[in-house]
PDB file of N, CA and C in Angstrom:
ATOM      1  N   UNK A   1       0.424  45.648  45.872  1.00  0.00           N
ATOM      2  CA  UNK A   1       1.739  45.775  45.323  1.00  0.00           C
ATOM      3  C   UNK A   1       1.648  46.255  43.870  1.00  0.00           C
ATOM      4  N   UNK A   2       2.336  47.251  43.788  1.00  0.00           N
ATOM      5  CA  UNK A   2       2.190  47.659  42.335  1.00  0.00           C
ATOM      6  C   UNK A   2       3.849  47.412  41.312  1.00  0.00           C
ATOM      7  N   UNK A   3       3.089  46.726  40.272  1.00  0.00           N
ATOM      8  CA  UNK A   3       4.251  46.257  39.387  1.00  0.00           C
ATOM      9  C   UNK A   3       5.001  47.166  38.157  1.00  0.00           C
ATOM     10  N   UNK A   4       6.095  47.466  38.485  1.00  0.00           N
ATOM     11  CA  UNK A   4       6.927  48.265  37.187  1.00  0.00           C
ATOM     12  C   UNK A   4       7.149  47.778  36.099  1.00  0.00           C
ATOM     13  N   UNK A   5       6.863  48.070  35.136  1.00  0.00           N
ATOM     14  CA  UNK A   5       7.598  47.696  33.877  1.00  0.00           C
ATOM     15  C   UNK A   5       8.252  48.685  33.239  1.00  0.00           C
ATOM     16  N   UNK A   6       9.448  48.375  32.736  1.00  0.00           N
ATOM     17  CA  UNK A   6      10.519  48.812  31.814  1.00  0.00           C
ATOM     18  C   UNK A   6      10.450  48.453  30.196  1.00  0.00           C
ATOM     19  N   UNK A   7      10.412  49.598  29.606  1.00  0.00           N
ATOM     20  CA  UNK A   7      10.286  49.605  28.103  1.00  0.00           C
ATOM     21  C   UNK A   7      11.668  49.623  27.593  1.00  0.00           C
ATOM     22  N   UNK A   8      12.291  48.616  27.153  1.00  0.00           N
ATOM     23  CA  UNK A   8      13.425  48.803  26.517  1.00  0.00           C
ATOM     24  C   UNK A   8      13.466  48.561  24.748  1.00  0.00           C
ATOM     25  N   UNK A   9      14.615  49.145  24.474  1.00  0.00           N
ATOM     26  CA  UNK A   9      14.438  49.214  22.741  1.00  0.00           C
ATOM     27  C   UNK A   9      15.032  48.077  22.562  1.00  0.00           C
ATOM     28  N   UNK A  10      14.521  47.223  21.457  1.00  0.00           N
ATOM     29  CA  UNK A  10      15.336  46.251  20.740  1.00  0.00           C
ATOM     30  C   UNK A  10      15.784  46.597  19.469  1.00  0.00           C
ATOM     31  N   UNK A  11      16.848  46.129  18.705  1.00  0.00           N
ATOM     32  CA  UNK A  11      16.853  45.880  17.342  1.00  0.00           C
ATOM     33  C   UNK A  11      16.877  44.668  16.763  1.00  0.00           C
ATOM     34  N   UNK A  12      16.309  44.174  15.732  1.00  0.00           N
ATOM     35  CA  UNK A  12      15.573  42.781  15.469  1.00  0.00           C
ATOM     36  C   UNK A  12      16.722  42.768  13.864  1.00  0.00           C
ATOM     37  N   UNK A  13      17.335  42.096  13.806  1.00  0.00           N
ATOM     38  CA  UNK A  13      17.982  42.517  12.002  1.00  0.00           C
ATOM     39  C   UNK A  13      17.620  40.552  11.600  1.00  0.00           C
ATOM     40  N   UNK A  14      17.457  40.661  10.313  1.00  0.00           N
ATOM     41  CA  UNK A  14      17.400  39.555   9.535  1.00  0.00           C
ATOM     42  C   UNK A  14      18.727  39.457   9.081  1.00  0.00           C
ATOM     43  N   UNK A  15      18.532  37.772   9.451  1.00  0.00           N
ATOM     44  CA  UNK A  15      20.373  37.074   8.576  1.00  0.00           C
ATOM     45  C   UNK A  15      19.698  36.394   7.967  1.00  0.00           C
ATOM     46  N   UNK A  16      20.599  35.648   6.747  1.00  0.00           N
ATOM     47  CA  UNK A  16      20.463  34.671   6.126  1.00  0.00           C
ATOM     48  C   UNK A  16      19.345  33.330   6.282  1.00  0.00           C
ATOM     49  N   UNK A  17      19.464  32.976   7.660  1.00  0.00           N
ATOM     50  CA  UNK A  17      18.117  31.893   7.928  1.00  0.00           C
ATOM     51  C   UNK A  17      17.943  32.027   9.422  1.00  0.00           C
ATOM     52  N   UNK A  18      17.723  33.774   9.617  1.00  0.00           N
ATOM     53  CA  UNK A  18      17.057  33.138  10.769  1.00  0.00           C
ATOM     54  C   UNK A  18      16.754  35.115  11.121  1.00  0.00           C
ATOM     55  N   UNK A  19      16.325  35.157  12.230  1.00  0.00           N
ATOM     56  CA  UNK A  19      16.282  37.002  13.126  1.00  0.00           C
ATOM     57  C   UNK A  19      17.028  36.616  14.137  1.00  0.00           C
ATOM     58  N   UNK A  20      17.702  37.816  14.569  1.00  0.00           N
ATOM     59  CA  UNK A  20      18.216  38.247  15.460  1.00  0.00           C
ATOM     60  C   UNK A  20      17.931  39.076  16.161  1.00  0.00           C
ATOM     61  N   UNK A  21      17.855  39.268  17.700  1.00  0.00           N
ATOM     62  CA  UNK A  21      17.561  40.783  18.478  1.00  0.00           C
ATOM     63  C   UNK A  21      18.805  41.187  19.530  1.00  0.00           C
ATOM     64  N   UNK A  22      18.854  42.734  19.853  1.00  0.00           N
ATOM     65  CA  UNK A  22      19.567  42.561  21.094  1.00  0.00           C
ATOM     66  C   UNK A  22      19.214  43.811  21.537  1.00  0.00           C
ATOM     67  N   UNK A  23      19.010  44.086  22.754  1.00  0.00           N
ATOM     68  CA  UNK A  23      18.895  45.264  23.838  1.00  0.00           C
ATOM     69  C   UNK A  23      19.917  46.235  23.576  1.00  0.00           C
ATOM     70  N   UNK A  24      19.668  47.748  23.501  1.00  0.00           N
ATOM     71  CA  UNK A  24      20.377  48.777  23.418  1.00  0.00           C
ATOM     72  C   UNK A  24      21.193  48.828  24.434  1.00  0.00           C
ATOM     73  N   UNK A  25      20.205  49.097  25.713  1.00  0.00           N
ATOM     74  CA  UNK A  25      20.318  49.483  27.049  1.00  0.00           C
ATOM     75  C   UNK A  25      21.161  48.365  28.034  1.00  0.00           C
ATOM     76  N   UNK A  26      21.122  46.819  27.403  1.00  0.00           N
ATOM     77  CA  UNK A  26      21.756  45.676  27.793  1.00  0.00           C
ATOM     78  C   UNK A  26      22.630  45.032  27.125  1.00  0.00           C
ATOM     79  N   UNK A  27      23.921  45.457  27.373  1.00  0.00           N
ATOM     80  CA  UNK A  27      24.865  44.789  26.563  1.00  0.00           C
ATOM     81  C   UNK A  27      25.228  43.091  26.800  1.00  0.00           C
ATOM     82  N   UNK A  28      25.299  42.351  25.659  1.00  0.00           N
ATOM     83  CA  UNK A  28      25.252  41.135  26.129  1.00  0.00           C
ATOM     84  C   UNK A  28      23.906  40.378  26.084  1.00  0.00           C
ATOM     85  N   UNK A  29      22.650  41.187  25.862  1.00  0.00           N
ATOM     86  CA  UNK A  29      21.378  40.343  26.053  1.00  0.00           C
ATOM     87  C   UNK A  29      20.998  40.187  24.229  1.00  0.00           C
ATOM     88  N   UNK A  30      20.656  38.947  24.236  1.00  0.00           N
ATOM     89  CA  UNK A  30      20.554  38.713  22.835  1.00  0.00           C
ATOM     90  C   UNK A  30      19.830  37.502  22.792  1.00  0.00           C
ATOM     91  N   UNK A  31      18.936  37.410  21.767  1.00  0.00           N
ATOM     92  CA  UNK A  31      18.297  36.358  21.237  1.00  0.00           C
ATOM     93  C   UNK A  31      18.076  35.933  19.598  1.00  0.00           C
ATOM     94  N   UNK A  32      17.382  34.736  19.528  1.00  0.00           N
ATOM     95  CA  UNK A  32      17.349  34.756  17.897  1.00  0.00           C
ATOM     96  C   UNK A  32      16.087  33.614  17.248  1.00  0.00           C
ATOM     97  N   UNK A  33      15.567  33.636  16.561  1.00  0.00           N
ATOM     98  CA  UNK A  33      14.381  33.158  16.269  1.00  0.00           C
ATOM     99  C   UNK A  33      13.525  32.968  14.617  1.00  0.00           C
ATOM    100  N   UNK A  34      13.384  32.206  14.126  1.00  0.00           N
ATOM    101  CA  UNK A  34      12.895  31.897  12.725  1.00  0.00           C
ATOM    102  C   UNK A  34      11.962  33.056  12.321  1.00  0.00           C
ATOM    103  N   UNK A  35      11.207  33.604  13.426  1.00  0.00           N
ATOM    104  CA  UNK A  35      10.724  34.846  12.380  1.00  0.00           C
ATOM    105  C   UNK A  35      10.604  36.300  13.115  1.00  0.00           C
ATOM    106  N   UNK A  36      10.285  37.329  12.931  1.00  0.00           N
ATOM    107  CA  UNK A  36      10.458  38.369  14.037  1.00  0.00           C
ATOM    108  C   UNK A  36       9.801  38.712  15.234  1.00  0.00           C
ATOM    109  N   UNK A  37       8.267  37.668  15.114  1.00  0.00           N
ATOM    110  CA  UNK A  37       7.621  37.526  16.254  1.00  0.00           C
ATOM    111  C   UNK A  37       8.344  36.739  17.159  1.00  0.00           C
ATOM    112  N   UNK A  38       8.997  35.219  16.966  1.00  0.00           N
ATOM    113  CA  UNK A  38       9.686  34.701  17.482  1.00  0.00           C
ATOM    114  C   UNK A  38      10.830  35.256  18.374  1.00  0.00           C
ATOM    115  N   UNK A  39      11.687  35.610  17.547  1.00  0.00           N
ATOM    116  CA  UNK A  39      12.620  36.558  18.225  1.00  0.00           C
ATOM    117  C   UNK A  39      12.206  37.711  18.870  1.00  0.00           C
ATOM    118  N   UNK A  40      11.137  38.401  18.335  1.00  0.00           N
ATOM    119  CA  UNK A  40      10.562  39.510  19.713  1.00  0.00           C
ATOM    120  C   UNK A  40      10.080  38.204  21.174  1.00  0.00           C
ATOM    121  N   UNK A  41       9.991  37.580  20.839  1.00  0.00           N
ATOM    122  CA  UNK A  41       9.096  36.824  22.298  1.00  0.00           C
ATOM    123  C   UNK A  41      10.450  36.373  22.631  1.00  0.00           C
ATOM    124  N   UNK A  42      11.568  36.000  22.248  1.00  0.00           N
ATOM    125  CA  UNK A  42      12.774  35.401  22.887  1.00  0.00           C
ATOM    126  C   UNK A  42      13.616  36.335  23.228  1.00  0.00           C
ATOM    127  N   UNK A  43      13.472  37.502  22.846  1.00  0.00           N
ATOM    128  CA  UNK A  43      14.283  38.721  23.573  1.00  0.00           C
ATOM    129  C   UNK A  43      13.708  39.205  24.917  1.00  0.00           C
ATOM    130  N   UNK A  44      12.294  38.990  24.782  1.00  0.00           N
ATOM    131  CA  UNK A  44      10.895  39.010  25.752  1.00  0.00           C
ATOM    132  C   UNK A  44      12.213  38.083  27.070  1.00  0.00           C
ATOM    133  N   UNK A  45      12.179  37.642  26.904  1.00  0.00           N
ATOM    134  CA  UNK A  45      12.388  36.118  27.475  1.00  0.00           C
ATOM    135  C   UNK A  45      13.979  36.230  28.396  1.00  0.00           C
ATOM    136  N   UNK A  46      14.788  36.895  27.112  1.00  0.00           N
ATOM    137  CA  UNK A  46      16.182  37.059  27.584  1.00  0.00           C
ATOM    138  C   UNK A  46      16.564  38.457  28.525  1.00  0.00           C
ATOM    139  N   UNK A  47      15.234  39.424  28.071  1.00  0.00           N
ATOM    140  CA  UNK A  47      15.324  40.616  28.959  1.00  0.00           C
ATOM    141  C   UNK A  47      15.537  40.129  30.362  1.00  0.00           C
ATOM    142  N   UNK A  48      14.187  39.087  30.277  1.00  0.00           N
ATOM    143  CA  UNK A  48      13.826  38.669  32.327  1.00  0.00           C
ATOM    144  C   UNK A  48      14.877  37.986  32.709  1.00  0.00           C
ATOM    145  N   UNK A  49      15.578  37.463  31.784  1.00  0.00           N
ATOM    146  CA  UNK A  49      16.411  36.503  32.542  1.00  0.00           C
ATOM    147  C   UNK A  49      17.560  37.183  32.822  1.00  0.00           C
ATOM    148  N   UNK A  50      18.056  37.696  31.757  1.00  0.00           N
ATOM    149  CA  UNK A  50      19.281  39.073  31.944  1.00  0.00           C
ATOM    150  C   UNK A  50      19.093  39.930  33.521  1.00  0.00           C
ATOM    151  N   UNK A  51      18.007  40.433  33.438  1.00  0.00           N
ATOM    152  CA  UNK A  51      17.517  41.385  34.784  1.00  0.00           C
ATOM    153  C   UNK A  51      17.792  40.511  35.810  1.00  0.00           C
ATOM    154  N   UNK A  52      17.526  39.477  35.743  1.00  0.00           N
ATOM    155  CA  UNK A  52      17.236  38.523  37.213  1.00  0.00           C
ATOM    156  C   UNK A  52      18.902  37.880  37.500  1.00  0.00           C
ATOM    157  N   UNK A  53      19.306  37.642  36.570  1.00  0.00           N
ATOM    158  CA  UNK A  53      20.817  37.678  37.098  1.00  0.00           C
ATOM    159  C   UNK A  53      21.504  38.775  37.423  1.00  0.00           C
ATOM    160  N   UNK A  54      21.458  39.747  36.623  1.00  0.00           N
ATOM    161  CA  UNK A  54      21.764  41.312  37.646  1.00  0.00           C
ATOM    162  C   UNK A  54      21.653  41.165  38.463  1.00  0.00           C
ATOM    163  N   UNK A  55      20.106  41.319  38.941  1.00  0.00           N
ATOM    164  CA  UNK A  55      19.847  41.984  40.391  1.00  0.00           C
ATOM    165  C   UNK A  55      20.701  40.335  41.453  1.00  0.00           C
ATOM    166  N   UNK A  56      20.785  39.327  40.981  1.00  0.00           N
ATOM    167  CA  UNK A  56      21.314  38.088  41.603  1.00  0.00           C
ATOM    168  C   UNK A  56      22.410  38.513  42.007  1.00  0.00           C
ATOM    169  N   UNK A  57      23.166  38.987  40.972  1.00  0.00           N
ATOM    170  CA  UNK A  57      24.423  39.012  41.313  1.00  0.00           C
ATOM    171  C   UNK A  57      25.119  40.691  41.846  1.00  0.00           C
ATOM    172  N   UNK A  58      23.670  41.424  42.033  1.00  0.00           N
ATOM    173  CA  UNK A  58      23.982  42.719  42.951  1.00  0.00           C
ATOM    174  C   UNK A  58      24.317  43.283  42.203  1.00  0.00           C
ATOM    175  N   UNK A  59      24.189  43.391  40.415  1.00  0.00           N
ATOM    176  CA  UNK A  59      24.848  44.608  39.534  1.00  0.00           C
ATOM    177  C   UNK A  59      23.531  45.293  39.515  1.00  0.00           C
ATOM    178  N   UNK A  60      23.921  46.785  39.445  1.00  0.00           N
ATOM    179  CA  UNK A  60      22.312  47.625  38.987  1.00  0.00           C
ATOM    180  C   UNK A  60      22.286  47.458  37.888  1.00  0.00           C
ATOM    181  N   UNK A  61      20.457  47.423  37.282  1.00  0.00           N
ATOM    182  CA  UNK A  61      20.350  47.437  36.394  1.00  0.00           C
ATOM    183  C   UNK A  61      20.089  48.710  35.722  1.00  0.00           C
ATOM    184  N   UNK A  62      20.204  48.527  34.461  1.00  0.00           N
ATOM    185  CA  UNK A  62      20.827  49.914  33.877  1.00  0.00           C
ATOM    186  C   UNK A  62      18.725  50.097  33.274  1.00  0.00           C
ATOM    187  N   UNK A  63      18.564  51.678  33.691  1.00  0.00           N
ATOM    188  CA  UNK A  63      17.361  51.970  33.031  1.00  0.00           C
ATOM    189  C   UNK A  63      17.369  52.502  31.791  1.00  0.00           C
ATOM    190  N   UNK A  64      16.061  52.163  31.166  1.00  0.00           N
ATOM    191  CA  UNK A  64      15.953  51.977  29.746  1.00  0.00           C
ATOM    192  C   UNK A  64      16.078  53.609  29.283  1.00  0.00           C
ATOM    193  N   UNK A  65      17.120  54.121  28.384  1.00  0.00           N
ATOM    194  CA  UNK A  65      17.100  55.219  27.548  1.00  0.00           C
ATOM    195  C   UNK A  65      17.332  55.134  26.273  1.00  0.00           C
ATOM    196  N   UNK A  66      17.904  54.401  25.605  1.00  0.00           N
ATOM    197  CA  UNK A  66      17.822  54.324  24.345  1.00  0.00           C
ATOM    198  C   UNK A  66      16.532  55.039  23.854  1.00  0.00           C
ATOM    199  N   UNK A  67      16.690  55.783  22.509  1.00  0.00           N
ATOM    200  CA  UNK A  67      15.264  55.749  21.830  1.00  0.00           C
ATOM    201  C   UNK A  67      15.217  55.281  20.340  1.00  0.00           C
ATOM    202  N   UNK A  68      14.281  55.751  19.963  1.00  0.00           N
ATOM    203  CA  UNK A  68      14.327  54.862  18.453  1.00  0.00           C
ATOM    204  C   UNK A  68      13.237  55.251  17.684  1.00  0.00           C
ATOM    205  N   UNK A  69      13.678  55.757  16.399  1.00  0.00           N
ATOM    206  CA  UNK A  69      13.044  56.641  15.123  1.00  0.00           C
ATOM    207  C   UNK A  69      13.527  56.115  13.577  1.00  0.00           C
ATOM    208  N   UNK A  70      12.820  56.409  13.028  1.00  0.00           N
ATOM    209  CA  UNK A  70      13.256  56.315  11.720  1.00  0.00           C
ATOM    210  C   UNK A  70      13.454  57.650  10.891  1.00  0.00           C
ATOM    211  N   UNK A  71      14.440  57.367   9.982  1.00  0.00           N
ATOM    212  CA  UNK A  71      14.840  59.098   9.106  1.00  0.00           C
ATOM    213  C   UNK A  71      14.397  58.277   7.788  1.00  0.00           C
ATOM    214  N   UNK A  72      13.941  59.160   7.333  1.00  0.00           N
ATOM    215  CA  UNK A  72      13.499  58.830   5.651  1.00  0.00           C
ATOM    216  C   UNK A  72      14.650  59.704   4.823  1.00  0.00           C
ATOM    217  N   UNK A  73      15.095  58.677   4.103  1.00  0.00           N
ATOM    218  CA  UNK A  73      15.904  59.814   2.435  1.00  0.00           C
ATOM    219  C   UNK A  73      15.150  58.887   1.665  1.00  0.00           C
ATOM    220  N   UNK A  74      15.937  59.700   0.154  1.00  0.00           N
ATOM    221  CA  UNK A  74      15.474  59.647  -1.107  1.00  0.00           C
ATOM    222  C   UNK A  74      15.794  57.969  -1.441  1.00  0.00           C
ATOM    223  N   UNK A  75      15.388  57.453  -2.055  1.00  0.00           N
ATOM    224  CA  UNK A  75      15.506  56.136  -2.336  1.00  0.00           C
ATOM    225  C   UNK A  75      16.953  56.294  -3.384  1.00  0.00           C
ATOM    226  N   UNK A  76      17.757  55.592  -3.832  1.00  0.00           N
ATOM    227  CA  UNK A  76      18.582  55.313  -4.571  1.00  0.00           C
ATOM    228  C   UNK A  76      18.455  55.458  -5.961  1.00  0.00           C
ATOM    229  N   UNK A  77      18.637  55.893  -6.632  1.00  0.00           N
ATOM    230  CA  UNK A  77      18.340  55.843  -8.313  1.00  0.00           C
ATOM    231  C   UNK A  77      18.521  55.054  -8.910  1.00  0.00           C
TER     232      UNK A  77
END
């Protein structure tokens, strides 16, 4: 049996006392965690569980397209 994996984009933003993440491609999937490893492993976490109620509840799941780059400008004066 051969196993698929799906690469999806996160964005991770810092608040006040704590990280936050949430799925591009998954609206609604979100996690949050004291530092950004944390919250990468709890988005880890909320992806599978997100997916597994989909497919539970017979919605398709949506495949991963988002992408994600960085643009450089001039710094501020």
């Amino acid at each position: 049996m051969r196993i698929e994996h799906m690469r999806y984009a996160i964005v991770i933003e810092k608040g006040e006392r704590n990280y936050s993440a949430y799925v591009l491609d998954l609206p609604g999937c979100v996690a949050t965690g004291d530092t950004p490893e944390e919250v990468e492993s709890e988005i880890r976490a909320a992806i599978e569980f997100h997916i597994e109620g989909m497919l539970e509840d017979g919605a398709p799941v949506p495949p991963p397209s988002s992408l994600v780059t960085y643009v450089e400008v001039p710094a501020a004066a």
